[in-house]
C-alpha atoms as a PDB file:
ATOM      1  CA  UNK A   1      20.308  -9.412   9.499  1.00  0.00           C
ATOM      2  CA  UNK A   2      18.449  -6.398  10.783  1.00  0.00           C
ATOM      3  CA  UNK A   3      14.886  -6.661  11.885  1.00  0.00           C
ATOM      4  CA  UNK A   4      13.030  -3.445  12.017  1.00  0.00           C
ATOM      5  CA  UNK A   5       9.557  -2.993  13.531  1.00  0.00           C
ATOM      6  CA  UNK A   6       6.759  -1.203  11.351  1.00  0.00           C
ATOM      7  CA  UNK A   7       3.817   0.630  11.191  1.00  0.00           C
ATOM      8  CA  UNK A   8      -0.074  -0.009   9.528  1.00  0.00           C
ATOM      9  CA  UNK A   9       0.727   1.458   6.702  1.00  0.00           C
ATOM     10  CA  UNK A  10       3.496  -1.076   5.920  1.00  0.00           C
ATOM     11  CA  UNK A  11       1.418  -3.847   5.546  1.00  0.00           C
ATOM     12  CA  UNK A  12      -1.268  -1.309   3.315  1.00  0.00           C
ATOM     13  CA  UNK A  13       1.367  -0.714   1.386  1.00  0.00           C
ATOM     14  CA  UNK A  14       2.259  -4.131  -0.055  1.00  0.00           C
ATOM     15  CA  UNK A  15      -1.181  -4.081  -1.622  1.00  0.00           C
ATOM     16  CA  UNK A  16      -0.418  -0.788  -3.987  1.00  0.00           C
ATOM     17  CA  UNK A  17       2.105  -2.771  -6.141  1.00  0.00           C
ATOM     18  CA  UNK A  18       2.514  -2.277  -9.465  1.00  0.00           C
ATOM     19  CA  UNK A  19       4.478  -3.381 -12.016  1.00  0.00           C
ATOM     20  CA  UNK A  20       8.143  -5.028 -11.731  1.00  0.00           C
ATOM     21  CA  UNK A  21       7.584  -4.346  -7.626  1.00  0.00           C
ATOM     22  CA  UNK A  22       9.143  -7.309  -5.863  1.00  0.00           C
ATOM     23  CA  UNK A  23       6.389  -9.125  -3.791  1.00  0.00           C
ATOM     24  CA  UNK A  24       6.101  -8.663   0.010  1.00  0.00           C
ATOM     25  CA  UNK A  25       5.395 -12.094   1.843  1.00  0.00           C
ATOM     26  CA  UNK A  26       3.364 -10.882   4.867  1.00  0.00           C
ATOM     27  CA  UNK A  27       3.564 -13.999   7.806  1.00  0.00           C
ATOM     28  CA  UNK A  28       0.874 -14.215  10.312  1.00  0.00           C
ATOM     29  CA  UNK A  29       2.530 -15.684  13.571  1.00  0.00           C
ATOM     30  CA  UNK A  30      -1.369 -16.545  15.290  1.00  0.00           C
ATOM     31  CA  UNK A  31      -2.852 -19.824  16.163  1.00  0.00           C
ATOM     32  CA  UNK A  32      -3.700 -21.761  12.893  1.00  0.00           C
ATOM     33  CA  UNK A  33      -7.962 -21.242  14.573  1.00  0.00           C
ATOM     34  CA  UNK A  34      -7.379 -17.955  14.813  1.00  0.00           C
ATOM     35  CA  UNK A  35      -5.778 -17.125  11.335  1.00  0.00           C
ATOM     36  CA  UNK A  36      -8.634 -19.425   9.434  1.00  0.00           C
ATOM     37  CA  UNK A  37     -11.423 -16.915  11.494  1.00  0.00           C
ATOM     38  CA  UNK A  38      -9.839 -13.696   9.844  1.00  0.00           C
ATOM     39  CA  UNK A  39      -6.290 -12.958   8.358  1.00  0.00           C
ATOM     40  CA  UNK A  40      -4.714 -10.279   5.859  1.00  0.00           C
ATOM     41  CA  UNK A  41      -5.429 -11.381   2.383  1.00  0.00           C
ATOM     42  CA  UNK A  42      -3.107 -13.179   1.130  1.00  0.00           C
ATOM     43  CA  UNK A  43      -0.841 -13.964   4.281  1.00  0.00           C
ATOM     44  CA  UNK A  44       0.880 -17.244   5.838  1.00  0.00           C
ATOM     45  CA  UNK A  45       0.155 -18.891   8.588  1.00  0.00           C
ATOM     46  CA  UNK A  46       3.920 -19.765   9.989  1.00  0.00           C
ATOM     47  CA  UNK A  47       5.544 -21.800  12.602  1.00  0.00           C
ATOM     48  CA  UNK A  48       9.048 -23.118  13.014  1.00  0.00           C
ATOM     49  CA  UNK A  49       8.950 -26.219  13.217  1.00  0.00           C
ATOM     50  CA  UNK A  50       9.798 -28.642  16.875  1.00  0.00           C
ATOM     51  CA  UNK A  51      13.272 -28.722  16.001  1.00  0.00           C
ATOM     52  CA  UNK A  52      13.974 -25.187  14.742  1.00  0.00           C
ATOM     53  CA  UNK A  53      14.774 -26.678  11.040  1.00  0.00           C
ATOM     54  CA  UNK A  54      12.017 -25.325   9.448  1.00  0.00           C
ATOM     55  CA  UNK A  55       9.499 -22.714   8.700  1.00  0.00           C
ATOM     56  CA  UNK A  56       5.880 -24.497   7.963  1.00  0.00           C
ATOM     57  CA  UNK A  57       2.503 -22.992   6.515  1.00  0.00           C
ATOM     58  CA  UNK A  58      -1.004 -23.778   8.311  1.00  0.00           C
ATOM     59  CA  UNK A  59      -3.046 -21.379   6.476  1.00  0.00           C
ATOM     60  CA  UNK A  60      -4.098 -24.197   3.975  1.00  0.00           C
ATOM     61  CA  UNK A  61      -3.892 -21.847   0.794  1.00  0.00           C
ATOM     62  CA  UNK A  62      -4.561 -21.583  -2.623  1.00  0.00           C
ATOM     63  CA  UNK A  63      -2.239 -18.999  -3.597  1.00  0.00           C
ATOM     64  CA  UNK A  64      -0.573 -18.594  -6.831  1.00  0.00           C
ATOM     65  CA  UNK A  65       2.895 -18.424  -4.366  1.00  0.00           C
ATOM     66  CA  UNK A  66       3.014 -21.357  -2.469  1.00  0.00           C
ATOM     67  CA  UNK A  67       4.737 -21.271   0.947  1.00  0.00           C
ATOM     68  CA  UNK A  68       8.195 -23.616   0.870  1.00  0.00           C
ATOM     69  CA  UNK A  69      11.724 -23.821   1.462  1.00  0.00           C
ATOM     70  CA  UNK A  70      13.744 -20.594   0.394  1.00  0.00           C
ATOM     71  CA  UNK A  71      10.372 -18.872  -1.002  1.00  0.00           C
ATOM     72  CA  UNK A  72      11.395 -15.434   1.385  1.00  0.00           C
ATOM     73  CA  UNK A  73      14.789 -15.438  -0.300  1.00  0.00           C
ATOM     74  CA  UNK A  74      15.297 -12.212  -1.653  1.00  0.00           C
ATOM     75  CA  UNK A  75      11.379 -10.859  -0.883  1.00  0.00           C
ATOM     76  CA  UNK A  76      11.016  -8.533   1.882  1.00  0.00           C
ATOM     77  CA  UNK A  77       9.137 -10.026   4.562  1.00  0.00           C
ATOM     78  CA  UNK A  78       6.403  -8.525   7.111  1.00  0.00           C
ATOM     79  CA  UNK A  79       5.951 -10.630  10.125  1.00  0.00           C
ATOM     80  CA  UNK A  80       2.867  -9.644  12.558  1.00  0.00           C
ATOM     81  CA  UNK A  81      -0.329 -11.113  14.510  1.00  0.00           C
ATOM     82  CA  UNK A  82       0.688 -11.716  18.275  1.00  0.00           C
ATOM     83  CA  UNK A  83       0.161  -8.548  20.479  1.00  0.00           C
ATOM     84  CA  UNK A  84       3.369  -7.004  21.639  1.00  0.00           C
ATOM     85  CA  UNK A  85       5.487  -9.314  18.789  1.00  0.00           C
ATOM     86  CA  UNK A  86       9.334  -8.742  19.632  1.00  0.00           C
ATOM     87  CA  UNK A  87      12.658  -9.487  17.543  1.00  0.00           C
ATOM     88  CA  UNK A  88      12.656 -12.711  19.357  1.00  0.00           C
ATOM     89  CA  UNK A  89       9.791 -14.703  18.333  1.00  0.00           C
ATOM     90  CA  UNK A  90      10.864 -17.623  17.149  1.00  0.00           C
ATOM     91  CA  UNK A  91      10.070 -17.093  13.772  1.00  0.00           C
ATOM     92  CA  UNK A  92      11.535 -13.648  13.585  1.00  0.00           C
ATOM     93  CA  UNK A  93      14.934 -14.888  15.223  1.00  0.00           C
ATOM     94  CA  UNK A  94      14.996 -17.887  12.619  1.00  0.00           C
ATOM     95  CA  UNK A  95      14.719 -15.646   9.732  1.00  0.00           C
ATOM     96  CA  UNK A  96      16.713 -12.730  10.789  1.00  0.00           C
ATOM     97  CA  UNK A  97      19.467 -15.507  11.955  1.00  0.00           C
ATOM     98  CA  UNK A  98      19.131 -17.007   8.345  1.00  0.00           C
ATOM     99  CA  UNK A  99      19.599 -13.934   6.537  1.00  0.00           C
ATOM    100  CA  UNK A 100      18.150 -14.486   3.290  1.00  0.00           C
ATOM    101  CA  UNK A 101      15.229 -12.182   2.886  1.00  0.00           C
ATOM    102  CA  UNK A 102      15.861  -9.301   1.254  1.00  0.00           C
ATOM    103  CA  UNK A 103      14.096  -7.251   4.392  1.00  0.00           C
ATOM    104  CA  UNK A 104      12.419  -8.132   7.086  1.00  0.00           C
ATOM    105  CA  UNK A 105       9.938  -6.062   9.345  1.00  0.00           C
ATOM    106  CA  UNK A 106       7.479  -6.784  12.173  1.00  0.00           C
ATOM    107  CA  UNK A 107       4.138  -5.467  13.358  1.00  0.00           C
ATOM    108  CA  UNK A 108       4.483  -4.809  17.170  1.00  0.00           C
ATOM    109  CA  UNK A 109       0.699  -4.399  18.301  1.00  0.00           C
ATOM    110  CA  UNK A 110      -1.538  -7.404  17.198  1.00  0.00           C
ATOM    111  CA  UNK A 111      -3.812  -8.504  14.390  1.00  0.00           C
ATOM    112  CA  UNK A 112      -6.496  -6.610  16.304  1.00  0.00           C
ATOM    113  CA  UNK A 113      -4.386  -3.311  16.021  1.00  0.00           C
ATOM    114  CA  UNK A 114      -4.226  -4.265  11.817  1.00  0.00           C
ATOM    115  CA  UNK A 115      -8.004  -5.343  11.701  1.00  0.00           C
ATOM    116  CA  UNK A 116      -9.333  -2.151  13.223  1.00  0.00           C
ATOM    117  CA  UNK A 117      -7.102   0.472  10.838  1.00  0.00           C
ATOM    118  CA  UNK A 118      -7.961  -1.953   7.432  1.00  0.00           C
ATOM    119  CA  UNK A 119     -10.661  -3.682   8.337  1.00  0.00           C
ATOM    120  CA  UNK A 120     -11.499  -4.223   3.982  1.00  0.00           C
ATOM    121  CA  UNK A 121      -7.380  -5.793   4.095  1.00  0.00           C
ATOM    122  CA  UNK A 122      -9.457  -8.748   6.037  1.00  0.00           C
ATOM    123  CA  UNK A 123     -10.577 -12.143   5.191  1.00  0.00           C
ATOM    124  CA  UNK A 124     -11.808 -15.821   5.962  1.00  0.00           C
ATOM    125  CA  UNK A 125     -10.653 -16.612   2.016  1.00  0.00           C
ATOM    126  CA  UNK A 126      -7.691 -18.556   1.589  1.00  0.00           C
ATOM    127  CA  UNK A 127      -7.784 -18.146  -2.011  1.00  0.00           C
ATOM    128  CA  UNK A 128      -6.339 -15.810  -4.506  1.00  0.00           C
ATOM    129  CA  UNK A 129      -9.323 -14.248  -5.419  1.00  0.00           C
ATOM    130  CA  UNK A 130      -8.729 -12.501  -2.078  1.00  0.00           C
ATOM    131  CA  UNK A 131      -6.533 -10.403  -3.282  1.00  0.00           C
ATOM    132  CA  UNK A 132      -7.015  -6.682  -4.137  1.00  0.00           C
ATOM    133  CA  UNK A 133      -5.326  -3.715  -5.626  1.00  0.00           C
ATOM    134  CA  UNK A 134      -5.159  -0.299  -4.182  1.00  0.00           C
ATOM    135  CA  UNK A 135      -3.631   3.221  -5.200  1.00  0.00           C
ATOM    136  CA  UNK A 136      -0.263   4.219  -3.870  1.00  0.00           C
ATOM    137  CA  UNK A 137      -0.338   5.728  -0.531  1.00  0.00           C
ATOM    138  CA  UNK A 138       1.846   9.120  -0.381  1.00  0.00           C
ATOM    139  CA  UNK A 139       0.663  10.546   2.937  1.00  0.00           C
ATOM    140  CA  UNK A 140      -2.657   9.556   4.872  1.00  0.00           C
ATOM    141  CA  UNK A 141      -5.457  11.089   3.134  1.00  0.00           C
ATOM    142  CA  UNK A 142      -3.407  11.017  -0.598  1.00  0.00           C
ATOM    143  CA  UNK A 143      -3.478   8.535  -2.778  1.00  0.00           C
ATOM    144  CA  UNK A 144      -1.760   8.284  -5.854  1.00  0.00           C
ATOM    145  CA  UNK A 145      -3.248   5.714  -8.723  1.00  0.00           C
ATOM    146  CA  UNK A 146      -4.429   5.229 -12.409  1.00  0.00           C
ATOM    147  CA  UNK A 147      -7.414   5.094 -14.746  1.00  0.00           C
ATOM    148  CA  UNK A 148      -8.052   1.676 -13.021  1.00  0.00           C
ATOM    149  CA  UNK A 149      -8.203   3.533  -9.765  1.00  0.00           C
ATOM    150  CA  UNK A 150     -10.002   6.427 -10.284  1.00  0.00           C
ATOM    151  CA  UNK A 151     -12.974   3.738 -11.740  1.00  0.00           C
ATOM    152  CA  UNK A 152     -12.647   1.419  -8.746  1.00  0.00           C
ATOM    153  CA  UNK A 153     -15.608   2.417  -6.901  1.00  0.00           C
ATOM    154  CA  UNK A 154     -15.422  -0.267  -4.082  1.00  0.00           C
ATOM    155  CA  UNK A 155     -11.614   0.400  -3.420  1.00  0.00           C
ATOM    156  CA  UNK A 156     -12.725   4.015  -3.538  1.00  0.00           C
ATOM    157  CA  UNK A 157     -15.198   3.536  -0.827  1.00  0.00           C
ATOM    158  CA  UNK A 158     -13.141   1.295   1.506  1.00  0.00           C
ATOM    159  CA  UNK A 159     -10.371   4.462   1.553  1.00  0.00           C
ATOM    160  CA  UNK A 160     -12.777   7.118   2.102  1.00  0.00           C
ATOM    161  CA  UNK A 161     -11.886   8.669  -1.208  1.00  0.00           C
ATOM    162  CA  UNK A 162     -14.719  11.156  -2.186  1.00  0.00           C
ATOM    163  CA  UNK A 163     -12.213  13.775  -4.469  1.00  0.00           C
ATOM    164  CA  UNK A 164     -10.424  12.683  -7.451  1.00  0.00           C
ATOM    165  CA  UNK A 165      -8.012  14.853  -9.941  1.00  0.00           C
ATOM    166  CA  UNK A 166      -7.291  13.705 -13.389  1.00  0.00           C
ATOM    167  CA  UNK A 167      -5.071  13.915 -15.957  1.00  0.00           C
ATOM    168  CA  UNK A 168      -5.532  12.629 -19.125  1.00  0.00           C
ATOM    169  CA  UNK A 169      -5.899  13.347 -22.212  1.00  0.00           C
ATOM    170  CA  UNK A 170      -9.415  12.228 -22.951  1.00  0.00           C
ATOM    171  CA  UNK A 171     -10.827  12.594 -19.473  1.00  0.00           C
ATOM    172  CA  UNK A 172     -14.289  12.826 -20.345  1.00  0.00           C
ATOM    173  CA  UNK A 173     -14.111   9.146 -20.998  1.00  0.00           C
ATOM    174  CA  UNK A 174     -13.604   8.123 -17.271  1.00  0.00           C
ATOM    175  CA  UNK A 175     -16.952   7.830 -15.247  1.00  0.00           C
ATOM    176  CA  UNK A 176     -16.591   8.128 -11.451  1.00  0.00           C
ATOM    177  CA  UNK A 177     -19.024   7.257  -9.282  1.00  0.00           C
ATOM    178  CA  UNK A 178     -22.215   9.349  -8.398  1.00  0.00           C
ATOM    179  CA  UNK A 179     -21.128  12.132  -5.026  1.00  0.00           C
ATOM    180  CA  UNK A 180     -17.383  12.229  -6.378  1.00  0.00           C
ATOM    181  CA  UNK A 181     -15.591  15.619  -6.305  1.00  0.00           C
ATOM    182  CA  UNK A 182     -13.797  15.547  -9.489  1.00  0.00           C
ATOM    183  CA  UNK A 183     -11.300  17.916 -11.132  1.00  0.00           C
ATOM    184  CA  UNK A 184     -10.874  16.682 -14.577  1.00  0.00           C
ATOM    185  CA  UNK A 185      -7.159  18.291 -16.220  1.00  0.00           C
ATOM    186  CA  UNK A 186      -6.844  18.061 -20.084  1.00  0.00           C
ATOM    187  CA  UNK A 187      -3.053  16.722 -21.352  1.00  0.00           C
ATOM    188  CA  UNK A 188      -1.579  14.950 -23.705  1.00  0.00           C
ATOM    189  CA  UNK A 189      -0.227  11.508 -22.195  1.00  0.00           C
ATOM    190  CA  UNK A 190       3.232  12.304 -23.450  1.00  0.00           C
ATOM    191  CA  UNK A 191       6.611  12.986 -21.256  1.00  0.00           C
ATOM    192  CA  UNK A 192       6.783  16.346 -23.106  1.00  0.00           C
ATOM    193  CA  UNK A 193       3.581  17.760 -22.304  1.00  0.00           C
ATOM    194  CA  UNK A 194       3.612  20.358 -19.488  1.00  0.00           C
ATOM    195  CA  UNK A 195       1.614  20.132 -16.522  1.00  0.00           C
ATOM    196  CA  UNK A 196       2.497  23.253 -15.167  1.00  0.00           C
ATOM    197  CA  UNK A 197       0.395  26.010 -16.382  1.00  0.00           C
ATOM    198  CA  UNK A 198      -2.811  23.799 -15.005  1.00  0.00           C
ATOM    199  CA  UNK A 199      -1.312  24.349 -11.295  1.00  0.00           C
ATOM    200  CA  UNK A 200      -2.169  26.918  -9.171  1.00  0.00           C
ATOM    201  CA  UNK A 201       0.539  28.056  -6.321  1.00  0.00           C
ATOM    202  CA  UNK A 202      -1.891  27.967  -3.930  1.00  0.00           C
ATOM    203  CA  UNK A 203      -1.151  24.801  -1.403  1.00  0.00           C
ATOM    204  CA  UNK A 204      -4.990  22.537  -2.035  1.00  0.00           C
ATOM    205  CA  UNK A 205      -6.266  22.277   1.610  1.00  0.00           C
ATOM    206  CA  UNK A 206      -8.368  19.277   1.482  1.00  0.00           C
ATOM    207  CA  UNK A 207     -10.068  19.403   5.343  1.00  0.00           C
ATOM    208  CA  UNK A 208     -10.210  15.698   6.390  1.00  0.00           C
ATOM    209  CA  UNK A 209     -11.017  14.188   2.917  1.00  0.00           C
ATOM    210  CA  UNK A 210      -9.299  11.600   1.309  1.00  0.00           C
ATOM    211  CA  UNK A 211      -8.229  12.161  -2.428  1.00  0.00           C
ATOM    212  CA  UNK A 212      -7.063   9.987  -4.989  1.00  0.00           C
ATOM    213  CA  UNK A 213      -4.307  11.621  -7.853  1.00  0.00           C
ATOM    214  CA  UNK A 214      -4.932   9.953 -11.333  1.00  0.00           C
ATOM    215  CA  UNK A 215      -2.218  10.285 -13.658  1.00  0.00           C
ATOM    216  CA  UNK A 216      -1.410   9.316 -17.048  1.00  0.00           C
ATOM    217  CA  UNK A 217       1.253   6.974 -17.464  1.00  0.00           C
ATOM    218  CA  UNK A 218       3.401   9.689 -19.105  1.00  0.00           C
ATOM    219  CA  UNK A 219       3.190  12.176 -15.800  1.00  0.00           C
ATOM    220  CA  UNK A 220       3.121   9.567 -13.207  1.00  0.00           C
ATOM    221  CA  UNK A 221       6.416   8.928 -13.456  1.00  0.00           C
ATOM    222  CA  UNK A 222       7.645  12.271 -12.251  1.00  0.00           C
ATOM    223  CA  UNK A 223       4.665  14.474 -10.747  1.00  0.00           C
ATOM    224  CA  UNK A 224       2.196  13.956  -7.793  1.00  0.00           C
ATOM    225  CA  UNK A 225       0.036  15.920  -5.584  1.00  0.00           C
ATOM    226  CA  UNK A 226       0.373  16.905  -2.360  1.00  0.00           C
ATOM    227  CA  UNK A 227      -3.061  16.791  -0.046  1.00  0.00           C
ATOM    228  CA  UNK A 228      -1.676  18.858   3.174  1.00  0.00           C
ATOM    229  CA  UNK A 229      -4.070  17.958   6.541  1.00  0.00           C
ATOM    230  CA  UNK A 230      -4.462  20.994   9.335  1.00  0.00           C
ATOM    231  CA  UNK A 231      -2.354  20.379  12.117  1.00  0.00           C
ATOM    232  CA  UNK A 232       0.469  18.392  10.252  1.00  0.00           C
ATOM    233  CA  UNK A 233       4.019  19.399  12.012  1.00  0.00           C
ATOM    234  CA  UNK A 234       5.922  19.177   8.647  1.00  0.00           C
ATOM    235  CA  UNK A 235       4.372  19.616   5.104  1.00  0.00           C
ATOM    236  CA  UNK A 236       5.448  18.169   2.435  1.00  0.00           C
ATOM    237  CA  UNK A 237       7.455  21.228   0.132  1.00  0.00           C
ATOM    238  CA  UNK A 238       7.034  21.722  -3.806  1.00  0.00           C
ATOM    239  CA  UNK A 239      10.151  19.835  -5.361  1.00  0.00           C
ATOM    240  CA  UNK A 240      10.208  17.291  -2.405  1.00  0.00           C
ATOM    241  CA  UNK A 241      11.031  13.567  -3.591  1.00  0.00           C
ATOM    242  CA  UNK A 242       8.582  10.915  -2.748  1.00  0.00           C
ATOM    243  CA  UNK A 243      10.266   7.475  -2.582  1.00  0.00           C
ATOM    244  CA  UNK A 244       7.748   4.293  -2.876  1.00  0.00           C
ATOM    245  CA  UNK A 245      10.047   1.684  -0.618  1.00  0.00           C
ATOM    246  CA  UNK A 246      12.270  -0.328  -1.941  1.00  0.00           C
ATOM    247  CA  UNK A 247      10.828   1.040  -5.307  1.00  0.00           C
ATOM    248  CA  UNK A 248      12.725   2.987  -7.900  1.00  0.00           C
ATOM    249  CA  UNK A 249       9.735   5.027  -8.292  1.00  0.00           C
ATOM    250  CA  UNK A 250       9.633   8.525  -6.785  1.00  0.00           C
ATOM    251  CA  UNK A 251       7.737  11.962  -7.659  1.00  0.00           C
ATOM    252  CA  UNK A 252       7.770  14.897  -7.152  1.00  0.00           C
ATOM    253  CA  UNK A 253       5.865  17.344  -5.706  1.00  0.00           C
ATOM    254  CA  UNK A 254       3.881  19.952  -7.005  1.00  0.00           C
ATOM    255  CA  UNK A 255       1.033  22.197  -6.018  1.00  0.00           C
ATOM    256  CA  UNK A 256      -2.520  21.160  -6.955  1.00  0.00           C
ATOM    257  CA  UNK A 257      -5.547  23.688  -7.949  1.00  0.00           C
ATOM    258  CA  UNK A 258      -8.747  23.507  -5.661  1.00  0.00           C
ATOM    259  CA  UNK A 259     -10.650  21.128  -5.600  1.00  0.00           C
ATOM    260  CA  UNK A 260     -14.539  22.031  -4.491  1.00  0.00           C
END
């Protein structure tokens, strides 16, 4: 099957799902002593076994999906750890050979590369209490989440997030945390309430901040925001179609108001 190499943001990624998302099994090729020192949350520790039958777990975890026989089938896969990791790792060539993931990608640069971008993605833990949930990532710098989100401070903190917009409507109930840019939009959380007349044609220029989108349910299925960075070769145009994977979610984009 095809094996197609990734970037950072891959691996970020399979933290920010929601819902009926299928589950991304990420496989840490390192040393077993090196993986127990610091890994991705939730990852594998994986190595194919003497006589290339098997695929076997040294990570020595407690999570809820335990590593066995046929657990990859139809999950995509994310393979990294080992600096300059090809398509012909062992591991990689037993699982591409097999065929029975439903993707499978590989990190190219080294655990170091992934530490130093997500250093909060990192852990000694080995148990599920590791795990984490994070806003959607639309474009470096834009973030797309919920009520949840928009109140989880530490998340908030690890992503740089200091601007939030809302829309809800009772969005005086949601506290954010103290030195928070918020714009706070009034709606009804229905699909036939219209967002438009809060939206100002004027494209939000957001410096180098990071800002998180909060939607209600009823407008996050087909609106999002659009954060645009100086110096980005291609922005992202109004009725563009944002794609989430192998998700069936997408959105579409809009203009936002100013946000101070």
């Amino acid at each position: 099957m095809e094996v197609r190499s990734c970037a950072h943001d891959a691996i970020f990624r399979t933290f920010t799902r929601c819902g009926e998302d299928p589950l991304t099994l990420l496989v840490d090729l390192r040393p077993a002593k090196e993986f127990l020192k610091r890994h991705i949350a939730l990852s594998y520790c994986i190595r194919l076994t003497s006589n290339g039958q098997a695929l076997v777990d040294y990570s020595k975890n407690e999570y809820d999906v335990k590593w066995s026989t046929g657990c990859w089938w139809d999950k995509p896969v994310i393979l990294f750890g080992p600096p300059a990791l090809r398509k012909d790792h062992p591991v990689v060539a037993f699982l591409a050979k097999e065929g029975r993931a439903r993707s499978l990608q590989y990190f190219p640069h080294g655990f170091g590369d992934l530490a130093e971008a997500y250093p909060y993605l990192t852990t000694a833990s080995v148990r599920p209490s590791s795990s984490r949930r994070y806003p959607s990532l639309i474009e470096p710098g834009l973030y797309l989440g919920d009520w949840a989100s928009a109140e989880a401070t530490d998340r908030l903190q690890e992503l740089g997030v200091r601007s939030i917009v809302t829309i809800h409507n009772n969005p005086e109930n949601l506290a954010v945390a103290a030195g928070t840019s918020r714009l706070a939009i009034q709606l009804a959380d229905v699909t036939t309430a219209d967002p438009a007349p809060w939206f100002d044609p004027i494209t939000l220029e957001g410096g180098s901040r990071a800002m998180l989108t909060d939607l209600g349910s009823a407008h996050g299925t087909n609106i999002s925001g659009v954060w645009i960075r100086p110096k980005v070769p291609r922005r992202l145009q109004e009725g563009d179609v944002i794609r989430f994977g192998a998700s069936s979610r997408s959105y579409r984009v809009v203009r936002l108001p100013h946000v101070p």
